[in-house]
Protein backbone atom coordinates (compact mmCIF):
# COMPACT_ATOMS: atom_id res chain seq x y z
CA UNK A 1 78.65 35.73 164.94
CA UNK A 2 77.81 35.10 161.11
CA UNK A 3 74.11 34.32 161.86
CA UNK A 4 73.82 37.31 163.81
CA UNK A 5 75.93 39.50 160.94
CA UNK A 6 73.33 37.90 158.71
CA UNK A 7 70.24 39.10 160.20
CA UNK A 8 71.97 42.28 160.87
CA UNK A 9 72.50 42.53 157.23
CA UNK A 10 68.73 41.61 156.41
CA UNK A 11 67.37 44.17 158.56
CA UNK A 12 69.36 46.90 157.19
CA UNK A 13 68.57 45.94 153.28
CA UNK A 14 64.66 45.55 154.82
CA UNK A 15 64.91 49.40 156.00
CA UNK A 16 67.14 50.85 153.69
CA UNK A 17 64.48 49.27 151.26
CA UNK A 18 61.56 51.07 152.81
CA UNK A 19 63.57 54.07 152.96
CA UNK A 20 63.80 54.41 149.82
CA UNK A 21 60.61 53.23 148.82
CA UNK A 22 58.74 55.94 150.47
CA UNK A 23 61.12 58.91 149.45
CA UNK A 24 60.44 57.38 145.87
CA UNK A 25 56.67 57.63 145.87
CA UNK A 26 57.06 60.94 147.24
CA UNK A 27 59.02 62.77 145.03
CA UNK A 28 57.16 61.31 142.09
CA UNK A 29 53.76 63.42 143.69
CA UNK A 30 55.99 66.35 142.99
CA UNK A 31 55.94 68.43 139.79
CA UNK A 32 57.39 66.59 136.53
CA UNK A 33 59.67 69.84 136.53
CA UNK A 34 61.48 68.27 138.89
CA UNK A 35 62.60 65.52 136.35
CA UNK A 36 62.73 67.76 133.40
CA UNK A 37 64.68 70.94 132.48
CA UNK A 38 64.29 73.95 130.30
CA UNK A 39 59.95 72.35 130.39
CA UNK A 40 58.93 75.77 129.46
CA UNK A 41 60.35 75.42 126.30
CA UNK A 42 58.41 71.88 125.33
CA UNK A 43 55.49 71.89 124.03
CA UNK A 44 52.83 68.84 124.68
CA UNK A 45 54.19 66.26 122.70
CA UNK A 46 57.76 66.85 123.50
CA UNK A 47 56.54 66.89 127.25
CA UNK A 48 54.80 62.93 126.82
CA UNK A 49 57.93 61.61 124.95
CA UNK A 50 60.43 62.91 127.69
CA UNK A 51 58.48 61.79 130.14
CA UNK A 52 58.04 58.31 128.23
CA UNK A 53 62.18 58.02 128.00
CA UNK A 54 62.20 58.54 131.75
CA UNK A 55 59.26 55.92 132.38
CA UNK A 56 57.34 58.60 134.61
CA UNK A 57 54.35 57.34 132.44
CA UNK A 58 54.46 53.49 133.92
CA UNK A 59 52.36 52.64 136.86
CA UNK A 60 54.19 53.42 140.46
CA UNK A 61 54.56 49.84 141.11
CA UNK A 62 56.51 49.52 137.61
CA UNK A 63 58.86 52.58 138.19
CA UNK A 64 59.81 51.53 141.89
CA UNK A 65 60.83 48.00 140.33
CA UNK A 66 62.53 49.76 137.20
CA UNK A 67 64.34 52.02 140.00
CA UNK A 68 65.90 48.91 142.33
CA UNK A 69 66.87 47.00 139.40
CA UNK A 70 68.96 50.16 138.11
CA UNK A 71 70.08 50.46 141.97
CA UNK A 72 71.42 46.85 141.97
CA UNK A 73 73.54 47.41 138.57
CA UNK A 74 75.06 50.76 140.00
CA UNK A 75 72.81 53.25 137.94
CA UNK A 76 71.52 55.89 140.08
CA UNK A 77 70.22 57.87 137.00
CA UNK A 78 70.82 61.27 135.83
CA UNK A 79 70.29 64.94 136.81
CA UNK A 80 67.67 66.89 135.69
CA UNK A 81 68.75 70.13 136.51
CA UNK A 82 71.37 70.16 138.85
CA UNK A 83 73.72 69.28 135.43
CA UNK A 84 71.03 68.31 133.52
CA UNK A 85 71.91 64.63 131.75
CA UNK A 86 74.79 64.12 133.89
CA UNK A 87 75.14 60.44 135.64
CA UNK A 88 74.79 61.04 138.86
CA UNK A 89 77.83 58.84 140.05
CA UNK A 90 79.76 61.22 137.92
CA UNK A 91 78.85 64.43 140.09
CA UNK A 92 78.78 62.31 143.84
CA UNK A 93 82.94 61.14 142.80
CA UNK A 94 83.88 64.67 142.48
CA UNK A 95 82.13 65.87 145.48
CA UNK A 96 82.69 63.19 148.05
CA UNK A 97 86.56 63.38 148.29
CA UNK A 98 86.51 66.38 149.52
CA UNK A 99 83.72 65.97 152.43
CA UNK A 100 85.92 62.63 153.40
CA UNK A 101 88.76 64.91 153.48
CA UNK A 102 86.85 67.25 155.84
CA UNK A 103 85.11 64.49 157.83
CA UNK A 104 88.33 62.78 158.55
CA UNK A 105 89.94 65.89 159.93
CA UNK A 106 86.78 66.86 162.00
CA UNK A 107 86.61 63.12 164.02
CA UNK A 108 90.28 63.15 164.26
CA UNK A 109 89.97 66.52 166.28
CA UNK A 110 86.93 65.71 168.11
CA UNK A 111 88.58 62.73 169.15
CA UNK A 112 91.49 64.44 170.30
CA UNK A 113 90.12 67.24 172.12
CA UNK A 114 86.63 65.20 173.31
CA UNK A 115 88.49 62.13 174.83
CA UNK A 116 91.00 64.47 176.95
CA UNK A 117 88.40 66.92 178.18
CA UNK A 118 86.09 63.89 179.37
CA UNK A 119 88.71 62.70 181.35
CA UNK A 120 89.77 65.98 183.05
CA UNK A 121 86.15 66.36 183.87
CA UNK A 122 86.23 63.09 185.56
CA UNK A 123 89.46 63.34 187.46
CA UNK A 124 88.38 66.58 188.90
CA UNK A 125 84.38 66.70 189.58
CA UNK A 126 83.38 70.09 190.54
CA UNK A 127 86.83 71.66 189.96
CA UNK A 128 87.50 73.84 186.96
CA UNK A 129 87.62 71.63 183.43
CA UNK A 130 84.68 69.75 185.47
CA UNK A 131 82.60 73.37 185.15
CA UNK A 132 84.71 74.31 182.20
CA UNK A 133 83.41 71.19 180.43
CA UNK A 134 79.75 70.98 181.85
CA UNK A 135 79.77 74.69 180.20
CA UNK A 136 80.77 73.60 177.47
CA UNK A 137 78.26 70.68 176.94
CA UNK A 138 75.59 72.68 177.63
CA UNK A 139 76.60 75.75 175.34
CA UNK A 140 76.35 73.23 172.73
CA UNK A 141 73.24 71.22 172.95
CA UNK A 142 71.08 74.01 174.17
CA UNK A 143 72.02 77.03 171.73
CA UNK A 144 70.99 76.36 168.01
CA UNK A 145 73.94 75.58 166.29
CA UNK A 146 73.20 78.52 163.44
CA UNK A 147 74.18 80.90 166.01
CA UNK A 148 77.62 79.69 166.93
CA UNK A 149 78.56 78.13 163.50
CA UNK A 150 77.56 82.34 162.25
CA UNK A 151 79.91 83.52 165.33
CA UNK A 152 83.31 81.40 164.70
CA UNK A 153 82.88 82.31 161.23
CA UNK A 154 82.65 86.11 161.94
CA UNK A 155 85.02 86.01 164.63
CA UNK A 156 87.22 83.28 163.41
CA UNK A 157 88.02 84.65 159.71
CA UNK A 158 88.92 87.68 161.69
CA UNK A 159 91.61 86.58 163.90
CA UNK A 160 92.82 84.53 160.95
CA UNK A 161 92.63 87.22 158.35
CA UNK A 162 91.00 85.34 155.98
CA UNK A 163 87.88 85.03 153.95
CA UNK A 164 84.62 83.33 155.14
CA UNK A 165 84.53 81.42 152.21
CA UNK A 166 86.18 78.01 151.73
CA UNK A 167 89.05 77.78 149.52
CA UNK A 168 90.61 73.95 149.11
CA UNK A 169 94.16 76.03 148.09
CA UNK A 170 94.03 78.09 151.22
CA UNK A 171 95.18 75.42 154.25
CA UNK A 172 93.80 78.31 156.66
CA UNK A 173 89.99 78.09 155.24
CA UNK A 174 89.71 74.56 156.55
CA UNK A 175 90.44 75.54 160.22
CA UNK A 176 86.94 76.70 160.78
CA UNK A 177 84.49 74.46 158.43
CA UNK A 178 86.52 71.35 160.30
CA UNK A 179 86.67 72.95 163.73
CA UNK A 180 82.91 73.78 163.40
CA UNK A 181 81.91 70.08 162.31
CA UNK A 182 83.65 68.49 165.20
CA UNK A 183 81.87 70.59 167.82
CA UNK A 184 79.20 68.16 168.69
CA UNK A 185 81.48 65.58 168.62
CA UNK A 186 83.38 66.82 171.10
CA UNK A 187 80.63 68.15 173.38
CA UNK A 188 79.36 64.41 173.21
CA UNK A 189 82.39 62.19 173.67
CA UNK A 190 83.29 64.51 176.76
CA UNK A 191 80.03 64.33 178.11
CA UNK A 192 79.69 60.41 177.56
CA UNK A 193 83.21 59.29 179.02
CA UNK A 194 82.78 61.94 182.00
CA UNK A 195 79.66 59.66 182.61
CA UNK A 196 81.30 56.34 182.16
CA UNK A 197 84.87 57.21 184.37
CA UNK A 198 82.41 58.43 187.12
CA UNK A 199 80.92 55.07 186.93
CA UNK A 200 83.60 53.05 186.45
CA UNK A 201 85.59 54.94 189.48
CA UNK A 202 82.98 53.64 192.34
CA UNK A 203 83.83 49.64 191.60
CA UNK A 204 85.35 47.41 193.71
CA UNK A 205 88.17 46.64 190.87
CA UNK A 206 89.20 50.23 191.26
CA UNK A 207 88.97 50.44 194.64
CA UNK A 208 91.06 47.42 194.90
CA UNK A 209 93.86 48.92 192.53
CA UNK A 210 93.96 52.22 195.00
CA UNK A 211 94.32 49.31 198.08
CA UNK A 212 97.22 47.95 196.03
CA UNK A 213 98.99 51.30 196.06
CA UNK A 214 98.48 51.85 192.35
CA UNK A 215 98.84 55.73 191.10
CA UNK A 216 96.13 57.94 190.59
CA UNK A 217 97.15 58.12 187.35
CA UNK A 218 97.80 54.48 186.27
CA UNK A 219 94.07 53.38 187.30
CA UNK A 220 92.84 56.21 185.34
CA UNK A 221 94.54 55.14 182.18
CA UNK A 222 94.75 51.54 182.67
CA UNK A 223 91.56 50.71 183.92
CA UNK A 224 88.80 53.26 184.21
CA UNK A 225 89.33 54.80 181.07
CA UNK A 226 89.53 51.52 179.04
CA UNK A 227 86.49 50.15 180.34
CA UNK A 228 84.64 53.43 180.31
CA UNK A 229 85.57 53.75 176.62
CA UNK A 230 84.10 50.09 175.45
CA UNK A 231 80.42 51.61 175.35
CA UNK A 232 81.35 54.77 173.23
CA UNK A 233 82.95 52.47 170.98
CA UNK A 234 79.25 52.09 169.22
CA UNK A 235 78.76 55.55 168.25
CA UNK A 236 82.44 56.63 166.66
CA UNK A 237 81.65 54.57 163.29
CA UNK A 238 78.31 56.13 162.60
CA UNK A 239 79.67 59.66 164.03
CA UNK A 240 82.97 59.00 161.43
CA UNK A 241 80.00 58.30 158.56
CA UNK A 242 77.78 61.05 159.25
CA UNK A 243 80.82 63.65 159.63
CA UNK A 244 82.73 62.09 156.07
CA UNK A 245 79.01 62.68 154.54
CA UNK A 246 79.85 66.17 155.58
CA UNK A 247 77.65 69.09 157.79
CA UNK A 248 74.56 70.30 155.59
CA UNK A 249 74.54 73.76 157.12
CA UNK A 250 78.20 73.81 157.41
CA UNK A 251 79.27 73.30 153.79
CA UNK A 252 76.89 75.90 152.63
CA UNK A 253 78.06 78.01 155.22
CA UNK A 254 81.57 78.32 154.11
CA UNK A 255 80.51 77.13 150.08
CA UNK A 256 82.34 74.22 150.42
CA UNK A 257 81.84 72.13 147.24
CA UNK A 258 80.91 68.76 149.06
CA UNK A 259 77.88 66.37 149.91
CA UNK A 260 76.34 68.52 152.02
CA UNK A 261 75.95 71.83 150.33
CA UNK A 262 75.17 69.14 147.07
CA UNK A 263 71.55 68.67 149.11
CA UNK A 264 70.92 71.52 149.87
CA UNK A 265 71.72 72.84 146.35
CA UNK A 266 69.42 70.28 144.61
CA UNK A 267 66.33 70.15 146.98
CA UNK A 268 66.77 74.25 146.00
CA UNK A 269 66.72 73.42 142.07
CA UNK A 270 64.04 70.77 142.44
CA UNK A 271 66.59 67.92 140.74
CA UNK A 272 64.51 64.78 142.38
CA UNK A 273 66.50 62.67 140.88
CA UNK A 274 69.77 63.83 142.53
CA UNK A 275 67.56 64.20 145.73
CA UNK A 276 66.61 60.57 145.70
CA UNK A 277 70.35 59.21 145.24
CA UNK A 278 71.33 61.44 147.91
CA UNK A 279 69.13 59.88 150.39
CA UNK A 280 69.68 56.85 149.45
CA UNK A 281 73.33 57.44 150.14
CA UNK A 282 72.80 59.40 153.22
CA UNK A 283 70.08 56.79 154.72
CA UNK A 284 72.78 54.09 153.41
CA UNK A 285 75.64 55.58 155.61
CA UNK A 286 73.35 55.84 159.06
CA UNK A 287 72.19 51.79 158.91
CA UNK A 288 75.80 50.82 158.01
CA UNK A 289 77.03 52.96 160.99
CA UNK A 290 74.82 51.54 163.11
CA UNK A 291 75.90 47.90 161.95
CA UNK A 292 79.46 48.76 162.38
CA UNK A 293 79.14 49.92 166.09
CA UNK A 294 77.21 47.08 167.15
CA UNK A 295 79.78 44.68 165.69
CA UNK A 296 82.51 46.78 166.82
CA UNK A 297 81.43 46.69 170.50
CA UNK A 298 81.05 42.97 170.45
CA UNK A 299 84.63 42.72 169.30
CA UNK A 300 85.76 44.65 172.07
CA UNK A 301 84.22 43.56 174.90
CA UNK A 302 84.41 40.05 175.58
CA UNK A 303 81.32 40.29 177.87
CA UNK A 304 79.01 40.86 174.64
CA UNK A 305 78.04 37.28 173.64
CA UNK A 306 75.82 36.13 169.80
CA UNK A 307 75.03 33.09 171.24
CA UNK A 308 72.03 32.60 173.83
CA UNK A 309 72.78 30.85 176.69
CA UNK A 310 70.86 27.29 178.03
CA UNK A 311 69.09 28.60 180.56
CA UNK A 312 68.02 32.23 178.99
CA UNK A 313 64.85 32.85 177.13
């Protein structure tokens, strides 16, 4: 288990690494006004020392080393224009509460209206939440989620009477940003444990159970649904991640003052510096989601083994 956490470790720090090597040596084939604000007000010399205080004027190889030793002591710089000479770190802490907030709420529904809808759809195949559900599924993943984020706003701020922007005082505006984030989730744990009941449903260990006399019911719950769950169990800690980082489209959507709308807003302004961290984070949060599924499974099914057995190769 600890050799294997090890290596799992390695390879994210290898990617991660990589990552953010090449969105480093892209951003610095950008414009230097990405790095520098008011520049139309600096003349040559002015220009050269800024750019000198930044190290932009090092060799590549020399910035990308100055840039992971600064990652390693917790420096992710400063803004250029975003809020131009403020630490990063200072501007992510106020923004990422809220987007956890938000995040939180949207898996917590998903979960709760994903999980039950899955399970309908399996207990009654070709009935109505069966075609209700397969509807629904579909609706999702084949119309561009624009379009139906754009409706439930205009339709949802109506039938709640309020306004389409976000307000965090307002416990009303958060209905719709977290109802709209948890959409996919929903459409894809429904789909997923549909799948896996089905499956589970045609083995002997059920059909053995319905022998015994056991309920409907019971086997559902008791067995088909906790062994149809185990393989889902990989996605919910990188879905949790990606949702706390917050929807990009989403928060801009409803100007929600989070992580989301934050990159959008600085790719806009041409802050590279702010873009870079932000990647960094966002790239950070997808490997360690990925880690924590893997490990997650393993700990839940007793099946999943670290260790190679004699005779395998």
């Amino acid at each position: 288990m600890i050799k294997y956490v090890g290596k799992r470790l390695l390879s994210a720090v290898v990617t991660l690494a990589v990552i953010l090597t090449i969105v480093f040596i892209l951003l610095r084939q950008m414009p230097i006004e990405g790095y520098l604000d008011n520049i139309d007000k600096m003349d040559d010399a002015m220009i050269a020392a800024k750019l000198a205080q930044l190290g932009l004027d090092q060799p590549m190889h020399i910035q990308l080393l100055r840039f992971f030793n600064s990652l390693l002591h917790g420096d992710l710089g400063v803004s250029s224009r975003y809020r131009a000479g403020a630490p990063i770190i200072d501007i992510i802490s106020q923004k990422a509460p809220l987007s956890i907030e938000l995040g939180v709420m949207a898996m917590g529904v998903a979960m709760l209206l994903g999980l039950p809808l899955g399970m309908a759809m399996a207990r009654s195949k070709g009935k109505f939440w069966d075609k209700f559900g397969t509807v629904f599924i579909v609706l999702i993943n084949a119309v561009p989620a624009a379009v139906y984020y754009i409706y439930l706003q205009s339709y949802g701020t109506r039938a709640l009477q309020i306004g389409m922007l976000f307000d965090r005082t307002n416990w009303k505006t958060w209905i719709l940003p977290v109802f709209s984030m948890s959409l996919g989730n929903i459409a894809y744990y429904a789909m997923w444990l549909r799948r896996y009941m089905v499956d589970e449903s045609n083995k002997d260990y059920v059909k053995l159970a319905r022998a015994k006399g056991m309920t409907s019911w019971k086997i559902t719950v008791k067995h088909i649904f906790r062994n149809a769950f185990v393989p889902m169990i990989q996605y919910i800690p990188t879905s949790l991640m990606f949702t706390i980082c917050g929807s990009i489209y989403i928060e801009s959507l409803y100007s929600v003052p989070g992580m989301g709308g934050l990159l959008v807003d600085v790719i806009g302004r041409q802050d590279n510096p702010m873009v870079q961290a932000l990647v960094m984070i966002f790239s950070s949060v997808g490997i360690i989601g990925l880690l924590l599924g893997d490990l997650l499974m393993a700990l839940i099914d007793p099946r999943i083994t670290f260790t190679k057995k004699e005779d395998a190769r």
